[in-house]
N, C-alpha and C. Protein backbone atom coordinates (compact mmCIF):
# COMPACT_ATOMS: atom_id res chain seq x y z
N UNK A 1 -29.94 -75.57 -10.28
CA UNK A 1 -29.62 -74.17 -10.10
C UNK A 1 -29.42 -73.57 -11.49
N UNK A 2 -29.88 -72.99 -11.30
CA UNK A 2 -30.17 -71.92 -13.02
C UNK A 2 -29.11 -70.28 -13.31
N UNK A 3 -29.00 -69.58 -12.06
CA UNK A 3 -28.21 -68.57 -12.28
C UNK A 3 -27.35 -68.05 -10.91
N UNK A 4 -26.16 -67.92 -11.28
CA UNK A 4 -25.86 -67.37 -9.96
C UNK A 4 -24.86 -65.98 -10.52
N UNK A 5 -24.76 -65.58 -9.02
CA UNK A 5 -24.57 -63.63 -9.44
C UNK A 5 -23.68 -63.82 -7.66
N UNK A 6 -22.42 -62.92 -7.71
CA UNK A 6 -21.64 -62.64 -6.90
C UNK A 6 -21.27 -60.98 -6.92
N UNK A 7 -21.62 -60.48 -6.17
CA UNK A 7 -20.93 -58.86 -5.55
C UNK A 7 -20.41 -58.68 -4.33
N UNK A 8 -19.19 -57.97 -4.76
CA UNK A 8 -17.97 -57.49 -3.35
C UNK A 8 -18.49 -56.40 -2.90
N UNK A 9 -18.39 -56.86 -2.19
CA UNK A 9 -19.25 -55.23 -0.35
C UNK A 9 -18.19 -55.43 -0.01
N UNK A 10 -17.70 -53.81 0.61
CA UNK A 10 -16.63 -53.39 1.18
C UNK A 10 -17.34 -52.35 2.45
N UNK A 11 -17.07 -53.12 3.86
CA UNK A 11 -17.90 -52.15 4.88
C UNK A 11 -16.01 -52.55 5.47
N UNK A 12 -15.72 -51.05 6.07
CA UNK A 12 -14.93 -50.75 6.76
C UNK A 12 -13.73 -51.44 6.36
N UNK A 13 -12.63 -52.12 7.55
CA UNK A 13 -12.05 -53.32 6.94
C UNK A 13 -12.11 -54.66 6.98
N UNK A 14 -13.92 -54.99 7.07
CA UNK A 14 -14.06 -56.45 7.13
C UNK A 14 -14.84 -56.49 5.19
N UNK A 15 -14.20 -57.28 4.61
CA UNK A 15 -14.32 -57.72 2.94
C UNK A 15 -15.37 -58.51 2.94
N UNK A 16 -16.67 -58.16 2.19
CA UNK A 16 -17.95 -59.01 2.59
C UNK A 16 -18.59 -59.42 0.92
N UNK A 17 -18.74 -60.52 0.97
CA UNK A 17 -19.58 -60.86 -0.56
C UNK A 17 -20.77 -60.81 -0.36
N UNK A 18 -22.16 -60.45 -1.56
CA UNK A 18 -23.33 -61.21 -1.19
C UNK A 18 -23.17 -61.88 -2.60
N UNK A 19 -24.12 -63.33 -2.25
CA UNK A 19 -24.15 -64.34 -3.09
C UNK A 19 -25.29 -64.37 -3.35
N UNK A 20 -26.00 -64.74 -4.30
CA UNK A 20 -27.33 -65.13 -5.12
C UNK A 20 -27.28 -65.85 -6.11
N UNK A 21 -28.78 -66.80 -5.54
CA UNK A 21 -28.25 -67.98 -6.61
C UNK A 21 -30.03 -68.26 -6.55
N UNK A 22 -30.32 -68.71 -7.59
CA UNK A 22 -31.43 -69.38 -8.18
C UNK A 22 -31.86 -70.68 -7.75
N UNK A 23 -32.91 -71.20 -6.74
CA UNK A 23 -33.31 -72.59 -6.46
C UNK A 23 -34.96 -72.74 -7.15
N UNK A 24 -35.15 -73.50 -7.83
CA UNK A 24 -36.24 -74.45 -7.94
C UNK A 24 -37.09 -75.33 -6.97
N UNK A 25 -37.99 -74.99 -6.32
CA UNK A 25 -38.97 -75.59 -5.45
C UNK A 25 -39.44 -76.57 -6.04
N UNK A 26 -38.69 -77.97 -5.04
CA UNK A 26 -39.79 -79.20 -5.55
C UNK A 26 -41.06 -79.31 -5.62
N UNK A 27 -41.69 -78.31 -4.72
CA UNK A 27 -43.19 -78.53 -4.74
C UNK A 27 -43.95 -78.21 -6.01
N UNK A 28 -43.84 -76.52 -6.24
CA UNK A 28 -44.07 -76.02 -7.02
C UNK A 28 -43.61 -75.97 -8.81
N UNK A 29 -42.41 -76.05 -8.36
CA UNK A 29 -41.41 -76.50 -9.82
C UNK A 29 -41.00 -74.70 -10.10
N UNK A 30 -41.47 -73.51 -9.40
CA UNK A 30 -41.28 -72.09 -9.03
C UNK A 30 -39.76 -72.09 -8.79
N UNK A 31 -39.25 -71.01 -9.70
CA UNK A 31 -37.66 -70.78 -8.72
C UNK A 31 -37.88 -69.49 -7.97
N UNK A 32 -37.19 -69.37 -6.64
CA UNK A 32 -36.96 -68.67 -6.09
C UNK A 32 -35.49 -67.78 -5.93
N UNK A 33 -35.04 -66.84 -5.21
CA UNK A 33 -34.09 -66.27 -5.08
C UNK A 33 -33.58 -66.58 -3.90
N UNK A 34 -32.02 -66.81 -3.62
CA UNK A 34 -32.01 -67.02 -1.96
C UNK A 34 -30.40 -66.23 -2.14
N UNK A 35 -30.54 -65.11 -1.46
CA UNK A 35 -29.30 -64.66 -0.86
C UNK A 35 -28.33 -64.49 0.77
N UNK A 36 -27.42 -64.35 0.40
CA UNK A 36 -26.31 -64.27 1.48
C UNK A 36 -25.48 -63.26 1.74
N UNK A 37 -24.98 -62.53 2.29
CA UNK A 37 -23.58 -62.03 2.54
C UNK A 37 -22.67 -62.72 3.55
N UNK A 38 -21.52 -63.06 3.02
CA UNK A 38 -20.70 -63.83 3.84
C UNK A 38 -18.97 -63.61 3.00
N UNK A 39 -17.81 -63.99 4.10
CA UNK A 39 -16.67 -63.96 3.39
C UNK A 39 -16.39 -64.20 2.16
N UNK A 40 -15.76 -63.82 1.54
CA UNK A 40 -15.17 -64.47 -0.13
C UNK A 40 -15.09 -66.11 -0.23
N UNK A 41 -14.14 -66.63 0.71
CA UNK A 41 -13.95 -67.92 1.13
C UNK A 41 -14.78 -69.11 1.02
N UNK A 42 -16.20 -68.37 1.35
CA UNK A 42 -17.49 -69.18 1.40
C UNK A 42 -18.32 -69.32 0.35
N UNK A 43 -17.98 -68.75 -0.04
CA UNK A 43 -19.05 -68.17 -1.36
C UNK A 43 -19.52 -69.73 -2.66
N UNK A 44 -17.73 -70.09 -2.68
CA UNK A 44 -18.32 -71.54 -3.55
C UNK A 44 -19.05 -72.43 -2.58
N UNK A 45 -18.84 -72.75 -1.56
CA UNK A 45 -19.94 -74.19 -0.83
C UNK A 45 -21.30 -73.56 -0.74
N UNK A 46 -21.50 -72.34 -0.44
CA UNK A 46 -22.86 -71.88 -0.80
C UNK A 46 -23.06 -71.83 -2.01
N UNK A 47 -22.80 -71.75 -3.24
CA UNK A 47 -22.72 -71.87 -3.84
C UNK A 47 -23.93 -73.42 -4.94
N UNK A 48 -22.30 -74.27 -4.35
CA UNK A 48 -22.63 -75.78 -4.49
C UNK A 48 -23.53 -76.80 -3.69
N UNK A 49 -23.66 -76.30 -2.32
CA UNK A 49 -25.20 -76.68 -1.32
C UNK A 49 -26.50 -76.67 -2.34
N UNK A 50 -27.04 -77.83 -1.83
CA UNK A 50 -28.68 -77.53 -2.59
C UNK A 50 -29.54 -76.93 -1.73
């Protein structure tokens, strides 16, 4: 994993992150982008998942 980037979204009163993080395709050796929005809470195991 090469870069990761975290922003706080605020919809109503549920507190929402999106996460983005940088993966490398074994096939290709190409990185891609893969994002999320999910609780604060979560954010490191998505994070640290390959």
């Amino acid at each position: 994993m090469a870069k990761k980037s975290v922003a706080t979204l605020q919809t109503g009163s549920k507190r929402l992150t999106k996460a983005i993080k940088m993966v490398k395709s074994p096939k290709s050796g190409a990185y891609t982008f893969v994002s999320a929005i999910m609780a604060p809470e979560l954010v490191k195991d998505f994070l640290n998942k390959k």
